[in-house]
Protein backbone atom coordinates (compact mmCIF):
# COMPACT_ATOMS: atom_id res chain seq x y z
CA UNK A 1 -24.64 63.51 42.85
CA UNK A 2 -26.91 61.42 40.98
CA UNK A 3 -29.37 59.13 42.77
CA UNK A 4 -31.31 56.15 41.53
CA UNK A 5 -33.93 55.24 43.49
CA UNK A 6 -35.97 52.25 42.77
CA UNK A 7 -39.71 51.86 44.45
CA UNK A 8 -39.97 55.69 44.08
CA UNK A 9 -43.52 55.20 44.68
CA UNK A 10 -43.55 53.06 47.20
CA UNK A 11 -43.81 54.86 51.65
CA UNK A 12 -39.99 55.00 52.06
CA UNK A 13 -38.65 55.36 48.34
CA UNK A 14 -41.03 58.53 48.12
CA UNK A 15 -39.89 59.94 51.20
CA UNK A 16 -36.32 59.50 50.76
CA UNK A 17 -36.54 60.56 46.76
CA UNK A 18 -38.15 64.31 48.79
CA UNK A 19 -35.32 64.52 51.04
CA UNK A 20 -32.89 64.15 48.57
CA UNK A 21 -34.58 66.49 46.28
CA UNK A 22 -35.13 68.95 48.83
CA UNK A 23 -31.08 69.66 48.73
CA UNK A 24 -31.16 69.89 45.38
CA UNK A 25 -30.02 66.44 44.45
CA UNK A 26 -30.98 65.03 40.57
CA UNK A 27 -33.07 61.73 41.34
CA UNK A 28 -34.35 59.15 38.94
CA UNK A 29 -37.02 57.44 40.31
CA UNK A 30 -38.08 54.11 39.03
CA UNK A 31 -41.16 51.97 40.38
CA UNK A 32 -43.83 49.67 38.12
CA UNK A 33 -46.66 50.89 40.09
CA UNK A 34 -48.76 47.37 41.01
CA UNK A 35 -51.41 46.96 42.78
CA UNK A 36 -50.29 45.38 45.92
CA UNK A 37 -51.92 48.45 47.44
CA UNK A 38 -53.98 50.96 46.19
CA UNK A 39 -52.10 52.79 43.12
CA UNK A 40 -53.75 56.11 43.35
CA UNK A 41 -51.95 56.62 46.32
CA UNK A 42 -48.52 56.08 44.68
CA UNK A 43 -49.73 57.92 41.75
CA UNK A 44 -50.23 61.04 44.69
CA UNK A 45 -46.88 60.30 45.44
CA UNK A 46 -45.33 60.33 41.96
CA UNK A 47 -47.09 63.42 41.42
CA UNK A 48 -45.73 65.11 44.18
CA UNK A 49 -42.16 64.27 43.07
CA UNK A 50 -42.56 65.27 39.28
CA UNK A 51 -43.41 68.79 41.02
CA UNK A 52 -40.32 69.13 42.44
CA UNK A 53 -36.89 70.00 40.42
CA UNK A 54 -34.57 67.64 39.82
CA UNK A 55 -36.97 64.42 39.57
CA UNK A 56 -37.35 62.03 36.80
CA UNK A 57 -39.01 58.79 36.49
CA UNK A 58 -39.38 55.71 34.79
CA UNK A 59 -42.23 53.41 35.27
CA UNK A 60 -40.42 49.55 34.70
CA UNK A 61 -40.08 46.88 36.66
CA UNK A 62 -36.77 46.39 38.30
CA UNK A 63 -37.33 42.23 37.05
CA UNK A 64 -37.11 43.17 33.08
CA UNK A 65 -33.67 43.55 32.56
CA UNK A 66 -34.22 45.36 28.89
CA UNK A 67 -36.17 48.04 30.36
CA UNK A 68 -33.82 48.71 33.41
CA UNK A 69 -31.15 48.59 30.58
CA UNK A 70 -32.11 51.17 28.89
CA UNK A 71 -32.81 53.67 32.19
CA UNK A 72 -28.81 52.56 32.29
CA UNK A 73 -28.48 53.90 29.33
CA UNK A 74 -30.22 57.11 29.32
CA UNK A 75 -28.58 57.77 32.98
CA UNK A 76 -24.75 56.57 32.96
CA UNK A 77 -24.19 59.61 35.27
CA UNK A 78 -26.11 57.58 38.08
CA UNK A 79 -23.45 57.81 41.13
CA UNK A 80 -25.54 56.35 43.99
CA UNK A 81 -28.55 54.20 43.54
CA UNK A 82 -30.51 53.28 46.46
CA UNK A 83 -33.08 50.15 45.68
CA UNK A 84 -35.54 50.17 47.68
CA UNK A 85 -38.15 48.31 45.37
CA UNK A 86 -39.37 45.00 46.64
CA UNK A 87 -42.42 42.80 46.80
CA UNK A 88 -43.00 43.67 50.83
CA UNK A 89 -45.15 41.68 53.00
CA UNK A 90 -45.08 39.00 55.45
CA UNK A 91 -48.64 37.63 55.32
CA UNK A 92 -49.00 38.02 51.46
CA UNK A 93 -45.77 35.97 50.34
CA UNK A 94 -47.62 33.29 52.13
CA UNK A 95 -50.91 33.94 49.19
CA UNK A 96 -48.50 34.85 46.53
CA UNK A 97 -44.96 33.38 46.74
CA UNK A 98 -43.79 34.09 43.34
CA UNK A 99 -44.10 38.24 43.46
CA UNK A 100 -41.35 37.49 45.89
CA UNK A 101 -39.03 35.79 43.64
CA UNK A 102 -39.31 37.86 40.34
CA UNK A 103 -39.10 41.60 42.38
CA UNK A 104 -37.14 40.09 45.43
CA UNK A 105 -34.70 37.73 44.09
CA UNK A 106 -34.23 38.29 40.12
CA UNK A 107 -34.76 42.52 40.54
CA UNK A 108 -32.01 42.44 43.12
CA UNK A 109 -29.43 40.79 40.80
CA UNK A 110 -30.80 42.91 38.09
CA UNK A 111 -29.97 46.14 40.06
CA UNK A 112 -26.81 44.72 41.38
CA UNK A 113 -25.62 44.14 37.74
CA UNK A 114 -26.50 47.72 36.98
CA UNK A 115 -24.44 48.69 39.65
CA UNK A 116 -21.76 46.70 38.50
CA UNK A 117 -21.86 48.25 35.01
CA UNK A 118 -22.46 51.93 35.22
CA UNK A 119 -19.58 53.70 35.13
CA UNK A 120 -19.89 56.20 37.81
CA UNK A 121 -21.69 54.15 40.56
CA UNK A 122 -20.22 54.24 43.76
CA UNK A 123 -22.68 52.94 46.10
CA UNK A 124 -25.22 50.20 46.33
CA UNK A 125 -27.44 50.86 48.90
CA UNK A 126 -30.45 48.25 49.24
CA UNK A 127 -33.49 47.58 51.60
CA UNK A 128 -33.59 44.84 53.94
CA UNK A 129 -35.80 43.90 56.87
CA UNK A 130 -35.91 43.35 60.45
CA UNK A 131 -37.46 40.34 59.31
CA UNK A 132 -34.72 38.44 58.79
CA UNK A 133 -33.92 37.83 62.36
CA UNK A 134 -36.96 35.12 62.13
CA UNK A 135 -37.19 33.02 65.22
CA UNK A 136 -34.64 34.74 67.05
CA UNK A 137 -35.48 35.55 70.84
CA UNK A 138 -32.60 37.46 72.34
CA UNK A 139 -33.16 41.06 72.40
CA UNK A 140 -32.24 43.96 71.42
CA UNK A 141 -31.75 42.62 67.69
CA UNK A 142 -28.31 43.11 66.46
CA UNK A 143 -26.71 42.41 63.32
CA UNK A 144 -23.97 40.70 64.40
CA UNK A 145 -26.78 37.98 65.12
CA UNK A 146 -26.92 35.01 63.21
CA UNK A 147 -29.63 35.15 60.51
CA UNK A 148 -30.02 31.44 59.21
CA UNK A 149 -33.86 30.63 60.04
CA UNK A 150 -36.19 32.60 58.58
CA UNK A 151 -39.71 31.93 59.05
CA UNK A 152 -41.41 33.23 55.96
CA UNK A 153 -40.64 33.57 51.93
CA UNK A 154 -40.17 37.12 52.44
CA UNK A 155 -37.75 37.00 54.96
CA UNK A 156 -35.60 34.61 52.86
CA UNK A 157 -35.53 36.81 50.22
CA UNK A 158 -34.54 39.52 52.06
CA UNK A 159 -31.93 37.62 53.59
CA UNK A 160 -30.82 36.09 50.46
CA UNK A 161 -30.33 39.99 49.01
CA UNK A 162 -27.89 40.26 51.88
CA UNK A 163 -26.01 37.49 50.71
CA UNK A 164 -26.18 38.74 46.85
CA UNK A 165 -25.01 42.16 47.75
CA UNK A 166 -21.95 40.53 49.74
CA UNK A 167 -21.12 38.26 46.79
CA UNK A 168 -20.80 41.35 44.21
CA UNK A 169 -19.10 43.53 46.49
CA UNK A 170 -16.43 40.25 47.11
CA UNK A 171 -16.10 39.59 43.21
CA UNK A 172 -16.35 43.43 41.76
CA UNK A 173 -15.96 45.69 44.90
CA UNK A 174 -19.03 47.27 44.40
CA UNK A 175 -19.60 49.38 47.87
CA UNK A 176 -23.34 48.11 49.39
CA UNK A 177 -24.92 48.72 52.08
CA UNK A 178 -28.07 46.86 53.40
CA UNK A 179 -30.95 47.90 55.83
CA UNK A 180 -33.18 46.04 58.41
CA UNK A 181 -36.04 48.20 58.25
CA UNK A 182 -37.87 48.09 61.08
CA UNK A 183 -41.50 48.63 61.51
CA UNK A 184 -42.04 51.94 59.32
CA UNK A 185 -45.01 54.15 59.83
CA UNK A 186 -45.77 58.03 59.16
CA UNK A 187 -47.20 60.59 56.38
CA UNK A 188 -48.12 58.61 52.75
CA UNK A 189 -47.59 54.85 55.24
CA UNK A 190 -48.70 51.85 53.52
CA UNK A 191 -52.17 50.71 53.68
CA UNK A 192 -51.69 47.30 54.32
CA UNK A 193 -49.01 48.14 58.06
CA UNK A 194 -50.60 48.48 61.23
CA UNK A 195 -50.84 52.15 62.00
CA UNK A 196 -53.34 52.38 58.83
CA UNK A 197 -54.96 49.24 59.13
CA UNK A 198 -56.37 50.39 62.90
CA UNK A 199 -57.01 53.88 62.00
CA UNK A 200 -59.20 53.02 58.88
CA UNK A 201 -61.36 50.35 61.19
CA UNK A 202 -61.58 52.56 63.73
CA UNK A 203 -62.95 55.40 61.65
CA UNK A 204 -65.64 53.24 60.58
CA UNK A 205 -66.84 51.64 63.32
CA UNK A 206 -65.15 48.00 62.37
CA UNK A 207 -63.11 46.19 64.80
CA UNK A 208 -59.89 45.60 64.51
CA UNK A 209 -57.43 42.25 64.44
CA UNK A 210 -54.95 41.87 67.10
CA UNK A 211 -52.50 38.75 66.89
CA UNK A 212 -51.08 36.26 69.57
CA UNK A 213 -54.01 37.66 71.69
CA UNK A 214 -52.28 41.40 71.66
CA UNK A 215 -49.35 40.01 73.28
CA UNK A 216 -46.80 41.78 70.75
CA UNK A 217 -44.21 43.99 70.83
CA UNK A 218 -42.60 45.94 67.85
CA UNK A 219 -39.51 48.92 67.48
CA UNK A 220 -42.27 50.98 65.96
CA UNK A 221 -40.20 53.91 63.15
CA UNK A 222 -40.83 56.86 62.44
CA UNK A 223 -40.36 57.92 58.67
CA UNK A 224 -38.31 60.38 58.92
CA UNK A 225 -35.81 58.68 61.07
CA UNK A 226 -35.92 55.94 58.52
CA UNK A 227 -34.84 58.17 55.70
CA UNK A 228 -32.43 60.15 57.85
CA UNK A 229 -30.67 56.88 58.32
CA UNK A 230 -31.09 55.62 54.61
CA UNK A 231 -29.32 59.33 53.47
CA UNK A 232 -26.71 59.11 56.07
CA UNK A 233 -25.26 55.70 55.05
CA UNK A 234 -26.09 56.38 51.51
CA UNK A 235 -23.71 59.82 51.36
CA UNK A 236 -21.28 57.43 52.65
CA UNK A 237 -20.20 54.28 51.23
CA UNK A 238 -18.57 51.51 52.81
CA UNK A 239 -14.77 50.92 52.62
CA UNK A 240 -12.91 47.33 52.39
CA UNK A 241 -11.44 47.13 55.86
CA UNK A 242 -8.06 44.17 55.71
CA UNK A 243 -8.64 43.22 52.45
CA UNK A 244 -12.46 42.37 53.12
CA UNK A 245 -15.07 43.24 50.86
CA UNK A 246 -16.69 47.06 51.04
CA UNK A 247 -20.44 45.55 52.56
CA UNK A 248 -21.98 46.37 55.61
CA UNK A 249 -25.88 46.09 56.66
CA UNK A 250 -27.89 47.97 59.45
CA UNK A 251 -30.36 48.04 61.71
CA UNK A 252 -32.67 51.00 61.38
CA UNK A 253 -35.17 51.18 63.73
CA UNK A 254 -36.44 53.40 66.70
CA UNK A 255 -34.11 51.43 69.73
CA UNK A 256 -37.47 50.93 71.62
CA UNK A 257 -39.63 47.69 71.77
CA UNK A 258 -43.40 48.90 72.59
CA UNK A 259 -46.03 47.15 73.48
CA UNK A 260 -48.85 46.55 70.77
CA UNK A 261 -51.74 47.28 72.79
CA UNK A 262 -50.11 50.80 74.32
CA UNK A 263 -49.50 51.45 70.01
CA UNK A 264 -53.66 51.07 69.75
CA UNK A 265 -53.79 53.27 72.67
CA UNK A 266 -52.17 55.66 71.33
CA UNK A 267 -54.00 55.67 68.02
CA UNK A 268 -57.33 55.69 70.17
CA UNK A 269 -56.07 59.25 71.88
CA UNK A 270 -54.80 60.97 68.57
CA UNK A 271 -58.83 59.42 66.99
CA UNK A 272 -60.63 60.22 70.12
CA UNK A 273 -61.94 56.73 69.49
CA UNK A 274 -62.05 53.74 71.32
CA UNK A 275 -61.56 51.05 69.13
CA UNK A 276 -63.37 47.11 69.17
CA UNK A 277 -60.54 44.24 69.39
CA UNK A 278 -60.74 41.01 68.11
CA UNK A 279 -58.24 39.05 69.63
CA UNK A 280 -56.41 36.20 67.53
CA UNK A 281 -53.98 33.45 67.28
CA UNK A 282 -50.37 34.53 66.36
CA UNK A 283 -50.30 34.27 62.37
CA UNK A 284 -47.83 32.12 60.46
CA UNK A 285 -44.64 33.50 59.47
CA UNK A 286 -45.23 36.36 62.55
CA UNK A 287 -42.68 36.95 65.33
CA UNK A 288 -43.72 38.48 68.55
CA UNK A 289 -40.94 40.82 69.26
CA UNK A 290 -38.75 43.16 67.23
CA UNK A 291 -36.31 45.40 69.00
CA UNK A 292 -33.44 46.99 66.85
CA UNK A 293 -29.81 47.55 67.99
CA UNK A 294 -28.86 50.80 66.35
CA UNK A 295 -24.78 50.46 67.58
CA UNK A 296 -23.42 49.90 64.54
CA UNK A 297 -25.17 52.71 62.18
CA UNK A 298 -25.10 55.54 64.97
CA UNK A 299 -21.28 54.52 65.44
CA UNK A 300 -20.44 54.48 61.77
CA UNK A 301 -22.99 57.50 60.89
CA UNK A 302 -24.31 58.84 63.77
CA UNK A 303 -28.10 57.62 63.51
CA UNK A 304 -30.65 59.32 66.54
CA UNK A 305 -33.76 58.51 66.27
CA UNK A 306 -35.56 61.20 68.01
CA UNK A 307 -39.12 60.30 67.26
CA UNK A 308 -41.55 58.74 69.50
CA UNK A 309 -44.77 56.86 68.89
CA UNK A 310 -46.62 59.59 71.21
CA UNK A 311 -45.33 62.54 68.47
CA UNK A 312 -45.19 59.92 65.15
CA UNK A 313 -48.82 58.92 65.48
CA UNK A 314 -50.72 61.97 65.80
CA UNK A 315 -48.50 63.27 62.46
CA UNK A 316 -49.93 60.04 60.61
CA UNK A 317 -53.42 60.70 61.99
CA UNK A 318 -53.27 64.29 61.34
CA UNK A 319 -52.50 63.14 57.29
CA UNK A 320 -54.60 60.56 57.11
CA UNK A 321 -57.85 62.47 57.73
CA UNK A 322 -56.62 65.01 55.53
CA UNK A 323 -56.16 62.89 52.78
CA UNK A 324 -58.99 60.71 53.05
CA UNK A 325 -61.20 63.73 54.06
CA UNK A 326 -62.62 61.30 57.26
């Protein structure tokens, strides 16, 4: 197989470019490399990748349709690609709204049309969000849920990439397969989620921000049991069932709502620092709870998470002062 993975440098597209490489899968990578976050840590990342066999990457942006035209071009043999580029980010799409339409909205339909026209694709497999169950209250999540009121830009562009994917797999019967990515943390995380955001103010002696007055609850994810899910469904692609199209979407997430303030706790142990809360308002475009029903992708390809907050944290800790040397 041939994989195309888009936001190769990005927490989950590196980690899931690594496991595929590890069994000796080719993988094009493709990411632009902004500066959402701090680039030199997805330039670690790429680095890591261009060390292994197998890997090859192209720095474009999914948006400009010559450039991703000519990655076609050079890689026809592409027979999976797995996008997992997007503009992410509740809070910012609220600062910067139009990030979310060119990489959300136009580099989805440009991907989806390279699916559509290489010759040997057989899978679409896209990214998601938990985020696009919005104001919804009943618990656990599931995606058999109606998703129709988002309550931020980047929620309706992850919703609306649902709705794309669906579309091309009715008109061309493209195979695609979306995830709800619940809240992701681990190794090489992203500076601007939680679990880094605490550790990084604690280590310096800063307080920390805690929303709707710490009453929050997430289905905190380990990121290995993210990509274990993402390779699963991606080694698999989705079949038309009574003449309906081949699409299906997931939940992947850890089956377990926890409460914020037991998540600081737990960072606090693995620091051996207490940390200083500043309690807040709840933020627009925030939920309060996320809880993921995992029926549907541990039916269809047996999905287990298996890692807890109380092993996942102290991993992230454990790479985060060896990285930043604190």
């Amino acid at each position: 197989m041939t994989y195309l993975v888009t936001g190769a440098a990005g927490f989950i597209g590196f980690h899931t470019c690594r496991r595929l490489l590890s069994r000796g899968e080719a993988v094009i990578g493709v990411d632009v490399v902004n500066d959402y976050y701090d680039p030199a840590l997805k330039e670690q990342r790429i680095a890591i990748l261009q060390a292994m066999p197998g890997f090859t990457f192209h720095r474009v942006d999914i948006a400009d349709r010559d450039a991703m035209a000519e990655v076609a071009k050079r890689h026809s043999d592409v027979t999976r690609i797995i996008h997992l580029a997007a503009q992410a980010g509740v809070r910012y799409s609220l600062i910067n709204p139009y990030a979310y339409t060119r990489s959300n909205i136009e580099g989805h339909l440009v991907m989806l049309e390279m699916a559509r026209n290489l010759p040997r694709c057989e899978h679409f497999a896209y990214a998601s969000s938990s985020s696009v169950y919005g104001s919804n209250t009943k618990m656990p999540l599931s995606v058999d849920d109606r998703v129709d009121h988002p309550i931020s830009l980047y929620a309706a562009t992850k919703k609306a990439n649902e709705m794309m994917s669906h579309c091309y797999s009715h008109l061309y019967r493209i195979p695609s397969t979306g995830f709800r990515f619940f809240t992701v943390y681990g190794p090489w995380g992203r500076p601007d989620m939680s679990a880094f955001l605490f550790t990084k103010a604690i280590l310096a002696g800063e307080p920390i921000r805690v929303f709707n007055n710490g009453d929050m609850r997430r289905d905190f994810t380990y990121i290995d049991d993210i990509v274990s899910g993402v390779v699963a469904a991606a080694d698999s692609p989705p079949v038309s069932i009574d003449g309906q199209p081949p699409c299906r979407v997931y939940n992947i997430g850890n089956h377990k709502s926890e409460p914020l303030m037991r998540f600081i706790s737990v960072i606090e142990e693995a620091l051996g620092r207490k940390a200083e809360v500043i309690f807040e308002p709840m933020q627009a475009g925030d939920v309060k709870e996320t809880f993921a029903d995992i029926e549907a992708i541990r039916r269809d390809h047996g999905f287990e998470p298996t890692t807890t907050i109380d092993e996942g944290i102290p991993r992230f800790i454990e790479w985060y002062r060896s990285y930043y040397k604190s």
